[in-house]
PDB file of N, CA and C in Angstrom:
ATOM      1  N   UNK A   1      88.530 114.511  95.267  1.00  0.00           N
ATOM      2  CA  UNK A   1      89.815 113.854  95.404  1.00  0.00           C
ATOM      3  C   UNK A   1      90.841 114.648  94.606  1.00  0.00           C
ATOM      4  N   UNK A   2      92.178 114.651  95.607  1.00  0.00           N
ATOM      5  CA  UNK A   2      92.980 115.554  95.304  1.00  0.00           C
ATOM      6  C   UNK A   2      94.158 114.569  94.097  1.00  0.00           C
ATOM      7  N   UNK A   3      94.628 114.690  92.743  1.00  0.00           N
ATOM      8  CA  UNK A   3      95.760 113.888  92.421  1.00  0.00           C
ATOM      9  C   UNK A   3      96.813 114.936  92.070  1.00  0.00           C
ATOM     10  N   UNK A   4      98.068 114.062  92.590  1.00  0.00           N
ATOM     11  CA  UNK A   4      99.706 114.839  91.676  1.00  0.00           C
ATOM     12  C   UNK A   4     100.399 113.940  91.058  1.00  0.00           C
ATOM     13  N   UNK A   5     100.709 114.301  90.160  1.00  0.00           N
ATOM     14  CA  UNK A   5     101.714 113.349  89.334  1.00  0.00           C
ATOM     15  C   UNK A   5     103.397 113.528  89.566  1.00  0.00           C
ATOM     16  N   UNK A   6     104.021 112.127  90.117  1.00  0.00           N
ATOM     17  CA  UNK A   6     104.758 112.176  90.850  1.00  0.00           C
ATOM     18  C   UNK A   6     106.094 112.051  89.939  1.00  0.00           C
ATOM     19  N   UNK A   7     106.277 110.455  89.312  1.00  0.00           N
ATOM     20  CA  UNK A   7     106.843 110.189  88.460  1.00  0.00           C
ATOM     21  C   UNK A   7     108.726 109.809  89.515  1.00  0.00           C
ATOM     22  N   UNK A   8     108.699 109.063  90.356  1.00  0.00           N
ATOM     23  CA  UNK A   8     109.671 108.758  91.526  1.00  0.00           C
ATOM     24  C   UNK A   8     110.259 107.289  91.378  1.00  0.00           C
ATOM     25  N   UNK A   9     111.713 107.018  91.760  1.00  0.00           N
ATOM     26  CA  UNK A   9     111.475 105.762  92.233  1.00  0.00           C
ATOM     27  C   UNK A   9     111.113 105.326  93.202  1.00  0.00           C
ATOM     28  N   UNK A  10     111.113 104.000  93.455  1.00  0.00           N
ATOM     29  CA  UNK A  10     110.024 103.745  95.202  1.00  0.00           C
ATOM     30  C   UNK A  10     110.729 102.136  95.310  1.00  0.00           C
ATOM     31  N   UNK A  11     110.791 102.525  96.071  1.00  0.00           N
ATOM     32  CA  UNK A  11     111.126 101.130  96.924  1.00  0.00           C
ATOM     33  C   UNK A  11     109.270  99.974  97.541  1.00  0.00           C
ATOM     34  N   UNK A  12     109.914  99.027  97.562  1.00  0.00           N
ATOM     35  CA  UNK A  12     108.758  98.215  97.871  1.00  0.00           C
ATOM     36  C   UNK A  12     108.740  96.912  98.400  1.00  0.00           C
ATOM     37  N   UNK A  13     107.656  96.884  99.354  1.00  0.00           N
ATOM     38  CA  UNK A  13     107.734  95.148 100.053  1.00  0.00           C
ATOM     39  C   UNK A  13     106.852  94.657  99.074  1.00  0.00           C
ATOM     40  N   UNK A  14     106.735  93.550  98.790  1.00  0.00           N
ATOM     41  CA  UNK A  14     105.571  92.881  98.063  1.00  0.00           C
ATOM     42  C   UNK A  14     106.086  91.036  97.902  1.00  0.00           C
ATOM     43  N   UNK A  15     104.442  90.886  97.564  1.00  0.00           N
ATOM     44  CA  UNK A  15     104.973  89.304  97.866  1.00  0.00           C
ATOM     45  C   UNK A  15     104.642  88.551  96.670  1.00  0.00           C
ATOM     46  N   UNK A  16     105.479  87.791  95.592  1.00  0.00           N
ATOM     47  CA  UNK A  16     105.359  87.047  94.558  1.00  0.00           C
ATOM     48  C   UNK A  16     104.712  85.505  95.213  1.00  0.00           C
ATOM     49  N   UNK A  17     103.510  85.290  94.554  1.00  0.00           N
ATOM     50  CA  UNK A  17     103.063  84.232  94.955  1.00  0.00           C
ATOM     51  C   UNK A  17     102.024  83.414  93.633  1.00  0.00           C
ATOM     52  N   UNK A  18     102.053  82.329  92.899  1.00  0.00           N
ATOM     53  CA  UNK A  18     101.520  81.952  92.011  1.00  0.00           C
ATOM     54  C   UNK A  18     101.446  83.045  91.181  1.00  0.00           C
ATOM     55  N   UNK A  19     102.828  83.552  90.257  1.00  0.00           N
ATOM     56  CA  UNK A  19     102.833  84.326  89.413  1.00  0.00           C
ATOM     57  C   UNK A  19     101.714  85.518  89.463  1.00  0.00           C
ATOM     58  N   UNK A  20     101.669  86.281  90.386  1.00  0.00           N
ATOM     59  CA  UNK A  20     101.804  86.876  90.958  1.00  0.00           C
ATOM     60  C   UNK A  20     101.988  87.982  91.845  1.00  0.00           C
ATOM     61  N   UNK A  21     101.990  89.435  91.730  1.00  0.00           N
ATOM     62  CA  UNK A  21     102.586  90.342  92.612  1.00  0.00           C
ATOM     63  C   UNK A  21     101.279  91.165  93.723  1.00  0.00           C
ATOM     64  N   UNK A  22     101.745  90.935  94.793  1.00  0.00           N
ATOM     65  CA  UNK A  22     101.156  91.734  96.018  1.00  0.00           C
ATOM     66  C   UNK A  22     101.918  92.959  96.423  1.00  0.00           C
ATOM     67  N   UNK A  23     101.913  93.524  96.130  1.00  0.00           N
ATOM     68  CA  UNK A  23     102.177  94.817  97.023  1.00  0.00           C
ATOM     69  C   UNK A  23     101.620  95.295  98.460  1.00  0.00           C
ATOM     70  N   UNK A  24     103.002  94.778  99.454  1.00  0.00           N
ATOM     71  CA  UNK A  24     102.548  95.130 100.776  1.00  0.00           C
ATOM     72  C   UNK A  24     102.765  97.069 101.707  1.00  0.00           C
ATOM     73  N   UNK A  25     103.972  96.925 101.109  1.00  0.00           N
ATOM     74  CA  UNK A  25     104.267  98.634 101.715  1.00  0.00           C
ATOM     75  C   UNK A  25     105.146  99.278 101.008  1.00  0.00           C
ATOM     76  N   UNK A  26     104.666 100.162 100.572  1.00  0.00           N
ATOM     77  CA  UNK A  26     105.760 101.390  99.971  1.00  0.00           C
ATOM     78  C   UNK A  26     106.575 102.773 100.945  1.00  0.00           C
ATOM     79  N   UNK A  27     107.515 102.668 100.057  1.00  0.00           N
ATOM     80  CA  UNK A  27     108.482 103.699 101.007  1.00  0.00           C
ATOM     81  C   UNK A  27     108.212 104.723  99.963  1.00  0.00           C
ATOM     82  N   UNK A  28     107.930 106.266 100.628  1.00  0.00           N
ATOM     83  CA  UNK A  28     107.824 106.934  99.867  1.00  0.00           C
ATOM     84  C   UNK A  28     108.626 108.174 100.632  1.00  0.00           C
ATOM     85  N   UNK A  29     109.568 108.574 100.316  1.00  0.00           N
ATOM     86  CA  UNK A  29     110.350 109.462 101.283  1.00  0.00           C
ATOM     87  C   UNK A  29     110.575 108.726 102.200  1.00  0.00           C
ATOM     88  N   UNK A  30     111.306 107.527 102.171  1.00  0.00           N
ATOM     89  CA  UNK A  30     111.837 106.537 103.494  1.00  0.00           C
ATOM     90  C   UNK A  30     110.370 106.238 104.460  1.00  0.00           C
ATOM     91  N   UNK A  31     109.670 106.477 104.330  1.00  0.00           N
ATOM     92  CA  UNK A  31     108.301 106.666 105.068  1.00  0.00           C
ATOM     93  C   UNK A  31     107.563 105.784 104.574  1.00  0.00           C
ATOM     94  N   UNK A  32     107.120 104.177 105.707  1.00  0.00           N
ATOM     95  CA  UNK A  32     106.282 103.519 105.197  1.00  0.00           C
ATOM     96  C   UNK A  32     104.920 103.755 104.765  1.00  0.00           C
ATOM     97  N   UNK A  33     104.526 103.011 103.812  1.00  0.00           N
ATOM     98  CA  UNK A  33     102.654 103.124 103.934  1.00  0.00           C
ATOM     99  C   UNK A  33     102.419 102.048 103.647  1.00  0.00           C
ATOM    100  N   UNK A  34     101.663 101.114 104.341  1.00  0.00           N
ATOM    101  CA  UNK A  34     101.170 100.355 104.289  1.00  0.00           C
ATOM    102  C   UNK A  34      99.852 100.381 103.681  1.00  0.00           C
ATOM    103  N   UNK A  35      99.914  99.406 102.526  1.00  0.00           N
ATOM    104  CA  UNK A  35      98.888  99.134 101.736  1.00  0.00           C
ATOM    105  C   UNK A  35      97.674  98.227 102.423  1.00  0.00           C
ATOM    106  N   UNK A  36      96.349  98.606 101.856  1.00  0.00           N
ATOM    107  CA  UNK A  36      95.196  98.144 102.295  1.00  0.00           C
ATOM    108  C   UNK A  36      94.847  97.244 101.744  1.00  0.00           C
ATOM    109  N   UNK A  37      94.352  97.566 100.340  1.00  0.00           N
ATOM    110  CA  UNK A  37      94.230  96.718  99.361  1.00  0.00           C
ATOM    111  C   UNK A  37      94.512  97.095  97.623  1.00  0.00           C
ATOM    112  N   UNK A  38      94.440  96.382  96.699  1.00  0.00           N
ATOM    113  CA  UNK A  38      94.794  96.598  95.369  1.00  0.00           C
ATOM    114  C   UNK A  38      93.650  97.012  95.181  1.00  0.00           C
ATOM    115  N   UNK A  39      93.788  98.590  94.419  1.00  0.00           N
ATOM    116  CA  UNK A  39      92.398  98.812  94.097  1.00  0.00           C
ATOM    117  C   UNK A  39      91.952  98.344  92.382  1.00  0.00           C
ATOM    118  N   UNK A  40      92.984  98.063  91.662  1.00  0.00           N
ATOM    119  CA  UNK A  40      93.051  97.662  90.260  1.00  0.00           C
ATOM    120  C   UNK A  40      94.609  97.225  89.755  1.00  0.00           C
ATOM    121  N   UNK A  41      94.851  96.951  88.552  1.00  0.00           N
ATOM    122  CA  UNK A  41      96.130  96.197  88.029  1.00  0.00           C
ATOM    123  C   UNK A  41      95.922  96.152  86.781  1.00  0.00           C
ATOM    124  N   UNK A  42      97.022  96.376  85.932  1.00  0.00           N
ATOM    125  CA  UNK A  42      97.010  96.077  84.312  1.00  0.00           C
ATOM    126  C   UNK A  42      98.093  95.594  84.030  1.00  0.00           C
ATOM    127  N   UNK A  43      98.377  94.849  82.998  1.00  0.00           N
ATOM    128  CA  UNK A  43      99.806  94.592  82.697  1.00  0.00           C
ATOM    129  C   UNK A  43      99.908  95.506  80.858  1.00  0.00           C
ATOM    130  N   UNK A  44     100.642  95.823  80.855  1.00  0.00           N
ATOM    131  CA  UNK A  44     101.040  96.503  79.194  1.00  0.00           C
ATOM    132  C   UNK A  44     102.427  96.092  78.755  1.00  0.00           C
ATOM    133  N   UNK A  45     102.301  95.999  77.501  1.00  0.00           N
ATOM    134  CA  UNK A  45     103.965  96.135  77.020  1.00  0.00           C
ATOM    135  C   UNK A  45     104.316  97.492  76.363  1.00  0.00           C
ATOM    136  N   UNK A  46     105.743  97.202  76.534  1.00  0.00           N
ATOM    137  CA  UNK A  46     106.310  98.892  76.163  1.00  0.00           C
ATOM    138  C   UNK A  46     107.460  98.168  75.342  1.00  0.00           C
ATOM    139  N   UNK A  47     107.400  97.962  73.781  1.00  0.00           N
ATOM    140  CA  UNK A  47     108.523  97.123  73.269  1.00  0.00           C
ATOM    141  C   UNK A  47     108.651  96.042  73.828  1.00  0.00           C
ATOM    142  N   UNK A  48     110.118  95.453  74.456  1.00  0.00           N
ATOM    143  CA  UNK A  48     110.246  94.500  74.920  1.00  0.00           C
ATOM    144  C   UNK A  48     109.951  94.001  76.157  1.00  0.00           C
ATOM    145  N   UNK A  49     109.514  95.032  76.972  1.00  0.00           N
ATOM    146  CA  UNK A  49     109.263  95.644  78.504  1.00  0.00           C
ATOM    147  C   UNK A  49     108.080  95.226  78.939  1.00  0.00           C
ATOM    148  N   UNK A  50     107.720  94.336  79.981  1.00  0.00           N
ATOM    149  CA  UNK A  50     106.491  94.343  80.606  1.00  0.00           C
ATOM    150  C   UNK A  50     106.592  95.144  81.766  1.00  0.00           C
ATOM    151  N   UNK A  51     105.191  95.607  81.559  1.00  0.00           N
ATOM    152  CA  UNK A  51     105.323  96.492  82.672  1.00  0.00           C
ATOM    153  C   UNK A  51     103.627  96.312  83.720  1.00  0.00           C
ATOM    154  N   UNK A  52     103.768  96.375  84.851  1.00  0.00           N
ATOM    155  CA  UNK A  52     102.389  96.123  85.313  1.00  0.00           C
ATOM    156  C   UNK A  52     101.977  97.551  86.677  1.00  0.00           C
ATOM    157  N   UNK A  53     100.945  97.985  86.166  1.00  0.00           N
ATOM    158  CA  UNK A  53      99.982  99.213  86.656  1.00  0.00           C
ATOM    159  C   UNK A  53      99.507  98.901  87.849  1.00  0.00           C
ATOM    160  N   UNK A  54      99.499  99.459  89.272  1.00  0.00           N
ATOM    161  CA  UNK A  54      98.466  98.969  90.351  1.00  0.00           C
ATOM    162  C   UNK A  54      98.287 100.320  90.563  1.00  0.00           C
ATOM    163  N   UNK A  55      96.943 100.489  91.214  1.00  0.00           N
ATOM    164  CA  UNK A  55      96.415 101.258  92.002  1.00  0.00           C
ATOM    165  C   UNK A  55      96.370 100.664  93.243  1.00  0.00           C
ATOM    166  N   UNK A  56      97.051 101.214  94.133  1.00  0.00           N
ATOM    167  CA  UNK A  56      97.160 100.756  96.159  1.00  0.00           C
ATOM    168  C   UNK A  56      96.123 101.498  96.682  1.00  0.00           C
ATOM    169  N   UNK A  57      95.357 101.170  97.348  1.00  0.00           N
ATOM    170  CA  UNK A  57      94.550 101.873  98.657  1.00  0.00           C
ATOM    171  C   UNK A  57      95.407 101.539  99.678  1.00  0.00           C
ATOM    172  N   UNK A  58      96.086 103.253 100.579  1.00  0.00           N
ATOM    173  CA  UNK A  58      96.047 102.802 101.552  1.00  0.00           C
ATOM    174  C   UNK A  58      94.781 103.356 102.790  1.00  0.00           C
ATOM    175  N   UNK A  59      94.990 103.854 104.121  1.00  0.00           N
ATOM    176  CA  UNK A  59      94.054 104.369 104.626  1.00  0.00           C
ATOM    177  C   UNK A  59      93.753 105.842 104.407  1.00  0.00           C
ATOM    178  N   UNK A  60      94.898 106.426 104.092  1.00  0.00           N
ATOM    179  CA  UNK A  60      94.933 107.987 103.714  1.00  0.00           C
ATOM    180  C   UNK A  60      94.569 108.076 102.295  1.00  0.00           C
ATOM    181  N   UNK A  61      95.529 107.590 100.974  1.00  0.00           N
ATOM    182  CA  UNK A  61      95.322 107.861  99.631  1.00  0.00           C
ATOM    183  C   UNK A  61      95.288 106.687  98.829  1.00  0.00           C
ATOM    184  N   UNK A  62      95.285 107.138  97.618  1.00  0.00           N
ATOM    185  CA  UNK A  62      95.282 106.029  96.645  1.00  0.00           C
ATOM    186  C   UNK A  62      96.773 106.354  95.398  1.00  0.00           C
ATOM    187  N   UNK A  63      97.669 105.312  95.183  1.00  0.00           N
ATOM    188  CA  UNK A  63      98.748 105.145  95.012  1.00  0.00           C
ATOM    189  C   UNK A  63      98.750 104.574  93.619  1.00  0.00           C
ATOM    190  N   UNK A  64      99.321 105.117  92.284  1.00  0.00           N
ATOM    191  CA  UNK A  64      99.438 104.656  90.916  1.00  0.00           C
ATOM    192  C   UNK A  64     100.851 104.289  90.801  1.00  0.00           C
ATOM    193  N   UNK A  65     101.187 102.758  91.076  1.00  0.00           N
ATOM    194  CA  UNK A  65     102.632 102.510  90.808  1.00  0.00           C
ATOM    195  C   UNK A  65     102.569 101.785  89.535  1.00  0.00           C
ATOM    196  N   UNK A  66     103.610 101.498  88.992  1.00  0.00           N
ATOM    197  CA  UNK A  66     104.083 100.833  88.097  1.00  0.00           C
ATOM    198  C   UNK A  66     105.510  99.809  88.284  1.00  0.00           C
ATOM    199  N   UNK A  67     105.279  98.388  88.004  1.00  0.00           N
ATOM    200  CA  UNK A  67     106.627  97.377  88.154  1.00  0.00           C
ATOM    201  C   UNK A  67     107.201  97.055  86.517  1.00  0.00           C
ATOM    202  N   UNK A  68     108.652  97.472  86.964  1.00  0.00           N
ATOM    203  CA  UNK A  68     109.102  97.092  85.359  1.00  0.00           C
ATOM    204  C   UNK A  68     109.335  95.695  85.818  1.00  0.00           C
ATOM    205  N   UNK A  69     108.824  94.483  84.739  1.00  0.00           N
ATOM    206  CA  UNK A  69     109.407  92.932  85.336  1.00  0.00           C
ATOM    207  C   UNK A  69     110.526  92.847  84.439  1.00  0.00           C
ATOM    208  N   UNK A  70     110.877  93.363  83.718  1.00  0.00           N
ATOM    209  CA  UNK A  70     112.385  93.463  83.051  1.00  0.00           C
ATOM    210  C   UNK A  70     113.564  93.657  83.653  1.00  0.00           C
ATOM    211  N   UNK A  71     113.034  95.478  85.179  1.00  0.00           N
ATOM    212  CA  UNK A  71     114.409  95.415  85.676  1.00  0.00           C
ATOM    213  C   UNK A  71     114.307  95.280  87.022  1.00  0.00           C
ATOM    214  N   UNK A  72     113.186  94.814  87.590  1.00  0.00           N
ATOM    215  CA  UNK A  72     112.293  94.691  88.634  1.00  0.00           C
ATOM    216  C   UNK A  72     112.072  96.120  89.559  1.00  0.00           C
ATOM    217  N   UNK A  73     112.158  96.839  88.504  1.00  0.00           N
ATOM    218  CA  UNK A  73     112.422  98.439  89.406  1.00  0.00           C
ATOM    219  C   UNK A  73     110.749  98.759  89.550  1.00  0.00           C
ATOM    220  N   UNK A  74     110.814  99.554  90.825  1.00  0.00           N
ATOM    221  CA  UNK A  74     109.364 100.171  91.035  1.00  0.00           C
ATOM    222  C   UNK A  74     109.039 101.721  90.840  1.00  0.00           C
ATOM    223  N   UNK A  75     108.118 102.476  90.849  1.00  0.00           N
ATOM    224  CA  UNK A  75     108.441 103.714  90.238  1.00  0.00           C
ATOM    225  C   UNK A  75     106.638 104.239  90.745  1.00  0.00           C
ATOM    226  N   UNK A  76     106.677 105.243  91.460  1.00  0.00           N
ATOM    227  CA  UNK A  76     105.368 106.379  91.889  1.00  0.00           C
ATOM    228  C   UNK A  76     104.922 107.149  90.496  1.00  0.00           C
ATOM    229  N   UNK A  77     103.879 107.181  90.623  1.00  0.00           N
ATOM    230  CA  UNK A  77     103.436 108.181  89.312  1.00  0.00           C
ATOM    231  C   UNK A  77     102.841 108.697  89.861  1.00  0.00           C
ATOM    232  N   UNK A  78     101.796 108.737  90.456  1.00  0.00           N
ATOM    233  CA  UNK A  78     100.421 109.354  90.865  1.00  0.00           C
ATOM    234  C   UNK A  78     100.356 108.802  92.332  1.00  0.00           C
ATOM    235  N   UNK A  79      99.437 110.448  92.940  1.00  0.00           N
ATOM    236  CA  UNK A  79      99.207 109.870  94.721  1.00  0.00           C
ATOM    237  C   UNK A  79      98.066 110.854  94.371  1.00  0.00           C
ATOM    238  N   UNK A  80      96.992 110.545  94.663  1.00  0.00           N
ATOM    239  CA  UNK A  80      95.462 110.932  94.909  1.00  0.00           C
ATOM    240  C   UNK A  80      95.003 110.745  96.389  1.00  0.00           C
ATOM    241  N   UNK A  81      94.519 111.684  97.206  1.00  0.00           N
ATOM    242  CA  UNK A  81      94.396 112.167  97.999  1.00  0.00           C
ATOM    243  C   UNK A  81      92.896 112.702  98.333  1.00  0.00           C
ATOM    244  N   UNK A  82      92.072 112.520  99.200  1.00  0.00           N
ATOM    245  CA  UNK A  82      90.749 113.669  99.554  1.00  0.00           C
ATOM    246  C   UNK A  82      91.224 114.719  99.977  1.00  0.00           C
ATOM    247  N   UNK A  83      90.319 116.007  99.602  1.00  0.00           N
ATOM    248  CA  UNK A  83      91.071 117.277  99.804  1.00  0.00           C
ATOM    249  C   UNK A  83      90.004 118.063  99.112  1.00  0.00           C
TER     250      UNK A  83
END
């Protein structure tokens, strides 16, 4: 498995439901991907900042985002790839 470290903002569908977050599709270059499933999740603090970690499976790669719940911004770090 191939990884790059991206470090982007990203746009995102996702669905808040009993506190909460699903991540349904990311735009990555205006270009959907639809997510498969969550492959993991963390939440951390950064100072005052929560911030929460997913790993996305979609059918092609695997996706390391991060949600600030402070400014609700979303942000790419990592895209891992077979290769």
């Amino acid at each position: 498995m191939y990884g790059e470290t991206v470090h982007e903002s990203l746009r995102v569908i996702a669905y808040f439901s009993n506190g909460k977050i699903l991540p349904a599709t990311l735009f990555i270059k205006n270009r959907p991907v639809n997510i498969k499933r969550v492959v993991f999740f963390s939440k951390k603090r950064v100072g005052q900042v929560e911030v929460v970690t997913f790993s996305l499976a979609s059918e092609t790669a695997v996706y390391e985002v991060e949600f600030n719940k402070n400014t609700c911004e979303w942000s790419l770090k990592n895209v891992f790839v077979d290769g």
